[in-house]
N, C-alpha and C. Protein backbone atom coordinates (compact mmCIF):
# COMPACT_ATOMS: atom_id res chain seq x y z
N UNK A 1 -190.37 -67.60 48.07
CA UNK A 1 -191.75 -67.17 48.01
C UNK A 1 -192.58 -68.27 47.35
N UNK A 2 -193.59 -68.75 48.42
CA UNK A 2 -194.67 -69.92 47.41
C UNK A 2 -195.31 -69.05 46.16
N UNK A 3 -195.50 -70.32 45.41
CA UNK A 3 -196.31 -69.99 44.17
C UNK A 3 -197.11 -70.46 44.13
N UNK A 4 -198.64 -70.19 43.62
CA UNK A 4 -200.24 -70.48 43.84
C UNK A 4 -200.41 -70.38 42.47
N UNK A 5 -201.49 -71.10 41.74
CA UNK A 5 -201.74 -71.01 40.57
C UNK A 5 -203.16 -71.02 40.26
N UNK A 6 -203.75 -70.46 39.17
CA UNK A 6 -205.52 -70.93 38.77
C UNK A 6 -205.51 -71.24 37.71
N UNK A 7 -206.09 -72.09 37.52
CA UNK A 7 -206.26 -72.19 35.78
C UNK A 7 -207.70 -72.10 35.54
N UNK A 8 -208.07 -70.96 34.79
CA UNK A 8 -209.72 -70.68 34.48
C UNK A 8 -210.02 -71.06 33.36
N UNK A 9 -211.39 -71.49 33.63
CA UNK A 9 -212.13 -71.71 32.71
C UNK A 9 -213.79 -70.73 32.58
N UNK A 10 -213.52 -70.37 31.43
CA UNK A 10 -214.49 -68.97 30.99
C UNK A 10 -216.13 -69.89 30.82
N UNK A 11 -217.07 -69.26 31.60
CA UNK A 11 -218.44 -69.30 31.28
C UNK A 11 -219.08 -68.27 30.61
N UNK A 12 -220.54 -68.06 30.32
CA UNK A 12 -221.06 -67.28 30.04
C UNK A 12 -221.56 -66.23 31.33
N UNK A 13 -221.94 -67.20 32.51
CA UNK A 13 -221.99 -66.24 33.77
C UNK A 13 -221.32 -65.98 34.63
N UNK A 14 -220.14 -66.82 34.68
CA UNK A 14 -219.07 -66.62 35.94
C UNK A 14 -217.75 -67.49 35.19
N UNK A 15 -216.75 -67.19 35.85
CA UNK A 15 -215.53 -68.17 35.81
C UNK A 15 -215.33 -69.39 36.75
N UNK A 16 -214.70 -70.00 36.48
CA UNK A 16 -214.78 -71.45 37.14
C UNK A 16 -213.38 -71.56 37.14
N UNK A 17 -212.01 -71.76 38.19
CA UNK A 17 -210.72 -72.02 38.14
C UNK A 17 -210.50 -73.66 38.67
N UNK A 18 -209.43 -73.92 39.19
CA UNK A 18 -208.78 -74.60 39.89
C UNK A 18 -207.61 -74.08 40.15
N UNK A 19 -207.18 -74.06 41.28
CA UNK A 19 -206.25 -73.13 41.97
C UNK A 19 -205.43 -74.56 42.92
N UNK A 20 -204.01 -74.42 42.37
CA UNK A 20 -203.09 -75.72 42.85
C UNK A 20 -202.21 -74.99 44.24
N UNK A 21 -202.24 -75.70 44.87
CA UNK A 21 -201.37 -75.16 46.15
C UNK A 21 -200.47 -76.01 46.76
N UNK A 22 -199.68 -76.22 46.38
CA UNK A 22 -198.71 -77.36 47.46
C UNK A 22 -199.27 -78.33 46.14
N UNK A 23 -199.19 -79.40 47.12
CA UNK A 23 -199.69 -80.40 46.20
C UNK A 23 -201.44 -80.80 46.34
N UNK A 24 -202.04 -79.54 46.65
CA UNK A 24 -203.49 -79.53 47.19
C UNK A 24 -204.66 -79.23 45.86
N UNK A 25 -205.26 -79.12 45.90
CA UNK A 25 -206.23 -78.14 44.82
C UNK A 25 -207.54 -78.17 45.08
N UNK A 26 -207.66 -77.03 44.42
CA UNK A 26 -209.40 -76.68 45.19
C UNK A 26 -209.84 -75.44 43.99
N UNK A 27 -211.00 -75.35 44.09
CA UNK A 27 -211.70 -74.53 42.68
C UNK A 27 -212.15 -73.27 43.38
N UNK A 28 -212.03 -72.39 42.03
CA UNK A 28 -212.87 -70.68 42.34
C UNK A 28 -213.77 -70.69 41.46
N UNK A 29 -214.18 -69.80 41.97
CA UNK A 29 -215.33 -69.27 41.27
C UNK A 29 -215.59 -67.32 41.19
N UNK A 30 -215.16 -66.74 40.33
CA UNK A 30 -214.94 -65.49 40.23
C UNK A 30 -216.81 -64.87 38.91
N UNK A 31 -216.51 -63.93 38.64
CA UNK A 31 -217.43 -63.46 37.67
C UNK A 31 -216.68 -63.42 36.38
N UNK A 32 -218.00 -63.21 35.13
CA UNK A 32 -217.43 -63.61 34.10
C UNK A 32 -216.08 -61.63 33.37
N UNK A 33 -215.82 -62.04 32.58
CA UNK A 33 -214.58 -61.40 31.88
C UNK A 33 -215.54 -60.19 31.38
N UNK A 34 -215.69 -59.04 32.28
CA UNK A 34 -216.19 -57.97 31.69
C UNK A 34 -215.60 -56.40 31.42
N UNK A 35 -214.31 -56.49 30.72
CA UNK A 35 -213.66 -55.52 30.49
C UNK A 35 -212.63 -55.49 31.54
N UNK A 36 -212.39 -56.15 32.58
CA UNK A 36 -212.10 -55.78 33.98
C UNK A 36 -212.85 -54.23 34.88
N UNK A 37 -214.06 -54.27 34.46
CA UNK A 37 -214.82 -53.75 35.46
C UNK A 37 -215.26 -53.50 36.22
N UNK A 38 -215.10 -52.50 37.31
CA UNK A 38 -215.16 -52.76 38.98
C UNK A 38 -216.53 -53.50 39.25
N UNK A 39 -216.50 -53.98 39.88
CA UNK A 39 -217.54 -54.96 40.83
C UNK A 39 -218.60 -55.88 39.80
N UNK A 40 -217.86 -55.44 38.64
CA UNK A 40 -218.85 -57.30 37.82
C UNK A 40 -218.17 -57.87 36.76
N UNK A 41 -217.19 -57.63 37.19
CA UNK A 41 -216.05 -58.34 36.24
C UNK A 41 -214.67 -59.12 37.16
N UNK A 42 -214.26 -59.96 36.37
CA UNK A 42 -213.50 -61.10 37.03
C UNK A 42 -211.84 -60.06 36.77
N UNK A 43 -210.86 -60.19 37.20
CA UNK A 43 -209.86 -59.01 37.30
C UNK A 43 -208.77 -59.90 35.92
N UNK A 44 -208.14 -59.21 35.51
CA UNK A 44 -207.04 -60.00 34.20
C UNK A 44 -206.39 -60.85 34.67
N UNK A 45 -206.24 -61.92 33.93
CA UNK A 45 -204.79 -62.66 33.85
C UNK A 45 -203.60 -61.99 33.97
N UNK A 46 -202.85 -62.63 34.60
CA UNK A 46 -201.31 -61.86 34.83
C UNK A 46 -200.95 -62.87 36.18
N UNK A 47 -199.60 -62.17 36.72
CA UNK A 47 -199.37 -62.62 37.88
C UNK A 47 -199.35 -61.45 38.99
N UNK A 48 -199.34 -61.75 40.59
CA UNK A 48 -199.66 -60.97 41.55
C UNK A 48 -199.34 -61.48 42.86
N UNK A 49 -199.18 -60.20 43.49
CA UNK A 49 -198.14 -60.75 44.73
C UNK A 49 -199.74 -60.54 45.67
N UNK A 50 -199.66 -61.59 46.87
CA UNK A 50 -200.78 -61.57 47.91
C UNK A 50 -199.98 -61.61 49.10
N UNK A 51 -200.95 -61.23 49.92
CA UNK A 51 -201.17 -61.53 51.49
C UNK A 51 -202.41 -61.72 52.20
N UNK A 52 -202.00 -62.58 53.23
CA UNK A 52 -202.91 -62.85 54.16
C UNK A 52 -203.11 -61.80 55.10
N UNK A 53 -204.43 -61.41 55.81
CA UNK A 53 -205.02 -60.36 55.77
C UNK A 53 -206.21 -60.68 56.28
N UNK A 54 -207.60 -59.67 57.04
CA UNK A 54 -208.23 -59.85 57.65
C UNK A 54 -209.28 -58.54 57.20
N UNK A 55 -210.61 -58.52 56.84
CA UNK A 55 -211.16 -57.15 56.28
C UNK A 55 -212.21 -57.54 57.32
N UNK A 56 -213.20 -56.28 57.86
CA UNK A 56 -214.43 -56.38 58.65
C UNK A 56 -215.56 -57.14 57.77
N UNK A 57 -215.40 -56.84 56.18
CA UNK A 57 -216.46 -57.46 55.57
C UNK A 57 -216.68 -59.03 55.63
N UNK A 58 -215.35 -59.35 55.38
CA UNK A 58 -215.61 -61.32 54.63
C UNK A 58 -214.36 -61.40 55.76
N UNK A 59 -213.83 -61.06 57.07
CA UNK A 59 -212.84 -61.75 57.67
C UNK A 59 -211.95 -62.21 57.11
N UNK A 60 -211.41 -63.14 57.72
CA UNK A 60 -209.96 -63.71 57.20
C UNK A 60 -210.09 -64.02 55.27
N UNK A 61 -209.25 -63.71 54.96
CA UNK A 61 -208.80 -63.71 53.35
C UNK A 61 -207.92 -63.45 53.15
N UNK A 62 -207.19 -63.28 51.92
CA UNK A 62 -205.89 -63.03 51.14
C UNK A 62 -206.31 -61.55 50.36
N UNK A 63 -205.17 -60.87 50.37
CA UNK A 63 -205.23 -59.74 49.41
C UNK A 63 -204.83 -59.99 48.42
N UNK A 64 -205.26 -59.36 47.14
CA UNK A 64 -204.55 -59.71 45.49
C UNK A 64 -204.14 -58.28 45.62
N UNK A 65 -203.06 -58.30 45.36
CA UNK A 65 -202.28 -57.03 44.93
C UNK A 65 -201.70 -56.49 43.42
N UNK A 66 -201.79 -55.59 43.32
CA UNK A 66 -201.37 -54.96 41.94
C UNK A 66 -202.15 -55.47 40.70
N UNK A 67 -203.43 -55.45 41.06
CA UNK A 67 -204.42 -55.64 40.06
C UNK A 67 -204.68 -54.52 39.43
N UNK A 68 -204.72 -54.22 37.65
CA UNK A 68 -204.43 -53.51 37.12
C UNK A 68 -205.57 -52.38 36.99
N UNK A 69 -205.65 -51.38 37.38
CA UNK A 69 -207.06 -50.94 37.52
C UNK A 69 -208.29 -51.07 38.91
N UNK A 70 -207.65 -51.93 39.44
CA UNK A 70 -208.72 -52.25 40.55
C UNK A 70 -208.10 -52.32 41.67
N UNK A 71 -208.81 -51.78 42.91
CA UNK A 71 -208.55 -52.31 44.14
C UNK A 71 -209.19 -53.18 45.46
N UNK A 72 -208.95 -53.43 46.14
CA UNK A 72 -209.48 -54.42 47.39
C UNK A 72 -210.11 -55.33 47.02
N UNK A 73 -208.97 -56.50 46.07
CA UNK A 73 -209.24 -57.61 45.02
C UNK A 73 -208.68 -58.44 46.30
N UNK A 74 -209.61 -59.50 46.35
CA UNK A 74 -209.58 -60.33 47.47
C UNK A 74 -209.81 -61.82 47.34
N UNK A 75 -209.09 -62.89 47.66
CA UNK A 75 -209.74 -64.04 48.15
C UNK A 75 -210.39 -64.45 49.71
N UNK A 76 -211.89 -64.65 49.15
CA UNK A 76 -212.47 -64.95 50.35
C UNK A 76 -213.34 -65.62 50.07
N UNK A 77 -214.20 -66.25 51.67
CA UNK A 77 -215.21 -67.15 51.67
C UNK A 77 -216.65 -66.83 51.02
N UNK A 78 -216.89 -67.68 50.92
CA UNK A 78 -218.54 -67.29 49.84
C UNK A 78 -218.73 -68.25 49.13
N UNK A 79 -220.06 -68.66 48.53
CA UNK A 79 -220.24 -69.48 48.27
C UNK A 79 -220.95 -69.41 46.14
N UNK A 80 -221.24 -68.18 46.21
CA UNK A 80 -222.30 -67.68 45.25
C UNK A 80 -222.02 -66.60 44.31
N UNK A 81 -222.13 -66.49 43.09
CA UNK A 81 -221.36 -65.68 42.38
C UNK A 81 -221.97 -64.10 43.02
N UNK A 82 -223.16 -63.97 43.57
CA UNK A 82 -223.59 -62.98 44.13
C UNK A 82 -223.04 -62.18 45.08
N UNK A 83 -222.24 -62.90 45.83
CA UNK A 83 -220.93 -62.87 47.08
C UNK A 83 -219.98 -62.20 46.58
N UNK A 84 -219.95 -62.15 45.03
CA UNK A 84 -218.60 -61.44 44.46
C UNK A 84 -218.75 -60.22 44.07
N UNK A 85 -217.66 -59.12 43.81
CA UNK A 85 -217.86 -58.30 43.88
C UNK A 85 -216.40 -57.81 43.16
N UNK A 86 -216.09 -58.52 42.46
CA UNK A 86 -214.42 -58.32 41.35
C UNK A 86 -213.73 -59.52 41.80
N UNK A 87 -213.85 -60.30 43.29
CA UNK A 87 -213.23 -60.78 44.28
C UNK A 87 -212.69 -62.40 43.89
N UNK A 88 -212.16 -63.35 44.39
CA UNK A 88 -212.31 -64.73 43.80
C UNK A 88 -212.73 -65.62 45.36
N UNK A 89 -213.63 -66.31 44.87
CA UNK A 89 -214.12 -67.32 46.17
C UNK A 89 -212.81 -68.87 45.94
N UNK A 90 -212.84 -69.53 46.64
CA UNK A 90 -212.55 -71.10 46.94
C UNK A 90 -213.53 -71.92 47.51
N UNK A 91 -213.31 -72.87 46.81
CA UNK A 91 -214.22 -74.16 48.11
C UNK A 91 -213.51 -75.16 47.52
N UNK A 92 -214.29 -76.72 47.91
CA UNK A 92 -213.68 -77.78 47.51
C UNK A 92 -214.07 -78.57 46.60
N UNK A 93 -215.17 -78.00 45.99
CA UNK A 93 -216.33 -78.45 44.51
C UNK A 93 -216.93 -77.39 43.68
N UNK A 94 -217.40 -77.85 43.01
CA UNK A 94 -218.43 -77.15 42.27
C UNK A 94 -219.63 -77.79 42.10
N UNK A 95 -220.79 -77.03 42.31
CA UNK A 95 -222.14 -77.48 42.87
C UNK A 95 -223.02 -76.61 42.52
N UNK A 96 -224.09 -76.78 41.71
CA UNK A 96 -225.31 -75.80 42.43
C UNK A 96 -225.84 -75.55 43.27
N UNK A 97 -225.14 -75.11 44.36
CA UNK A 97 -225.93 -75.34 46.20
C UNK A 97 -227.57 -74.58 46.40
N UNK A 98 -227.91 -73.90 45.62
CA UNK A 98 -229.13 -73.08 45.59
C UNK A 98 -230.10 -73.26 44.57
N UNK A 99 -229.32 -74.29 43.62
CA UNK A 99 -230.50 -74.74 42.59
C UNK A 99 -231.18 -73.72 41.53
N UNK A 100 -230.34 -72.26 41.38
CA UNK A 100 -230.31 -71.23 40.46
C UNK A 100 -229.78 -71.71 39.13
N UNK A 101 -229.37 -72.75 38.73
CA UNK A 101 -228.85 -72.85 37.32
C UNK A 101 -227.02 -72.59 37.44
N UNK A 102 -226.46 -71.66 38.51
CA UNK A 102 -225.39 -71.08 38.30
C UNK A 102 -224.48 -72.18 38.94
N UNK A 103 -222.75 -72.20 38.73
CA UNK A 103 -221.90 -73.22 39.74
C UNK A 103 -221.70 -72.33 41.00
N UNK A 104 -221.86 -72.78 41.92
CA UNK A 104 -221.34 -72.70 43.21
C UNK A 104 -220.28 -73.10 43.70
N UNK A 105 -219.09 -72.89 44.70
CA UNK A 105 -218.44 -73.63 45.68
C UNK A 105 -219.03 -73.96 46.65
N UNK A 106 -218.24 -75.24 47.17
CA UNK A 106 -218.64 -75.40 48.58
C UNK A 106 -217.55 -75.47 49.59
N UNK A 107 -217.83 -75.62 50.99
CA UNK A 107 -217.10 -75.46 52.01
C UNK A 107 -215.51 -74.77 52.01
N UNK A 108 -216.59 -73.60 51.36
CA UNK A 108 -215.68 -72.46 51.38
C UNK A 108 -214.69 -71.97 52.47
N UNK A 109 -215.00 -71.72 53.38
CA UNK A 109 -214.38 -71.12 54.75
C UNK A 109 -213.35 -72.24 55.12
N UNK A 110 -213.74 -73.58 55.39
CA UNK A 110 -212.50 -74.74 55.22
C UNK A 110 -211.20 -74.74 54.14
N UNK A 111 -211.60 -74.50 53.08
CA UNK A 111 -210.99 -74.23 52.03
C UNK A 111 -209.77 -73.54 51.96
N UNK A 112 -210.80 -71.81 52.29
CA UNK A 112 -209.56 -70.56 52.72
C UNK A 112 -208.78 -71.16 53.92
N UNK A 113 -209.39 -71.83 54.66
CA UNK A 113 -207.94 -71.91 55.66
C UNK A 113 -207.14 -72.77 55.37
N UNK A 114 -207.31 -73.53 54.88
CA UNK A 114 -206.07 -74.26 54.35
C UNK A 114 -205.18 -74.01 53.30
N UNK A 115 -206.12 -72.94 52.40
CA UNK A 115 -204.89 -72.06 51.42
C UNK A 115 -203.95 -71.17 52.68
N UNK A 116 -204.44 -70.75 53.92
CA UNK A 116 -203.98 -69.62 54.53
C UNK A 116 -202.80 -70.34 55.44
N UNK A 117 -203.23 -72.00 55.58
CA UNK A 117 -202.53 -72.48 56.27
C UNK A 117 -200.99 -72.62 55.20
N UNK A 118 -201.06 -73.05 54.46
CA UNK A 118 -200.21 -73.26 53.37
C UNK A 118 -199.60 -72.04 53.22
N UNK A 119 -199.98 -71.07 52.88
CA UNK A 119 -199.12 -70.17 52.60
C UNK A 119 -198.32 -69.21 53.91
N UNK A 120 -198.88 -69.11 54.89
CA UNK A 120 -198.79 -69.08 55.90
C UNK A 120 -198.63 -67.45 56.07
N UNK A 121 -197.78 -66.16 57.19
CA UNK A 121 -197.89 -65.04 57.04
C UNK A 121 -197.59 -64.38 56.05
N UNK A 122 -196.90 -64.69 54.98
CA UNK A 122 -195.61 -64.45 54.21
C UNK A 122 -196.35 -64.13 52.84
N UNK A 123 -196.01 -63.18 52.15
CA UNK A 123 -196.35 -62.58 50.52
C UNK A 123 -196.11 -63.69 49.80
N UNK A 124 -196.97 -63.68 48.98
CA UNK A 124 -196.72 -65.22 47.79
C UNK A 124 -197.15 -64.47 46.34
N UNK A 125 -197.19 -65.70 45.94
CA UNK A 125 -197.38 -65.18 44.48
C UNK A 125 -198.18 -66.16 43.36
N UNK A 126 -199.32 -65.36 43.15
CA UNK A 126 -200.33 -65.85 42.55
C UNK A 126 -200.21 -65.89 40.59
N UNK A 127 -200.60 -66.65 40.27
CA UNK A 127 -200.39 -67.00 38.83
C UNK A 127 -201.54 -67.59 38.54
N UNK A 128 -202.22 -66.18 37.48
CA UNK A 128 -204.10 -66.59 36.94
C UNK A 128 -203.64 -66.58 35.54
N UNK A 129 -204.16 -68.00 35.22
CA UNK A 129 -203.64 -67.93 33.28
C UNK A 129 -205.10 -68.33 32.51
């Protein structure tokens, strides 16, 4: 089973990771640490089994599974902490793309597929420290 990793770093408005894959890496961007609270809070540290997966909302993504308290915890495309919703985005930077003050990812949707390519159909296992 592959292993995926993030290593976060805490803001005052959002979280900021880097997430290692293979020998790849690429950054998230989740919301900040609010109790683990549905839909405006970033979900706990721990580890968690995923899959690749397909929702009508955000399309192709990864499921986070066995998040403690929460459900339909997801990696997907997006660019904006506004996009989130408990969920964790990817891209390949961090940017202010909208000029709000906040970090952004970018080329998000490229991003996810190459985590999706990497991990490929198969349950993996995610490690947020």
């Amino acid at each position: 089973m592959k292993l995926l990793t993030i290593k976060r770093i805490q803001q005052d408005d959002c979280t900021i990771g880097i997430i290692n894959f293979g020998n790849n890496r690429a950054y998230t961007l989740e919301l900040p640490w609010k109790n683990n609270a549905k839909n405006i809070s970033r979900i706990p540290s721990g580890r968690y089994i995923c899959s690749v997966g397909y929702s009508e909302k955000n399309g192709d993504m990864i499921s986070v599974h066995n998040a403690p308290q929460r459900t339909f915890i997801q990696i997907h495309k997006g660019n904006f902490t506004r996009d989130i919703e408990g969920c964790i985005l990817v891209g390949d930077s961090i940017k202010d793309i909208d000029s709000d003050g906040l970090p952004d990812v970018t080329n998000s949707k490229n991003t996810l597929d190459k985590i999706i390519s990497y991990v490929g159909e198969s349950s993996f296992i995610l490690d947020i420290l």
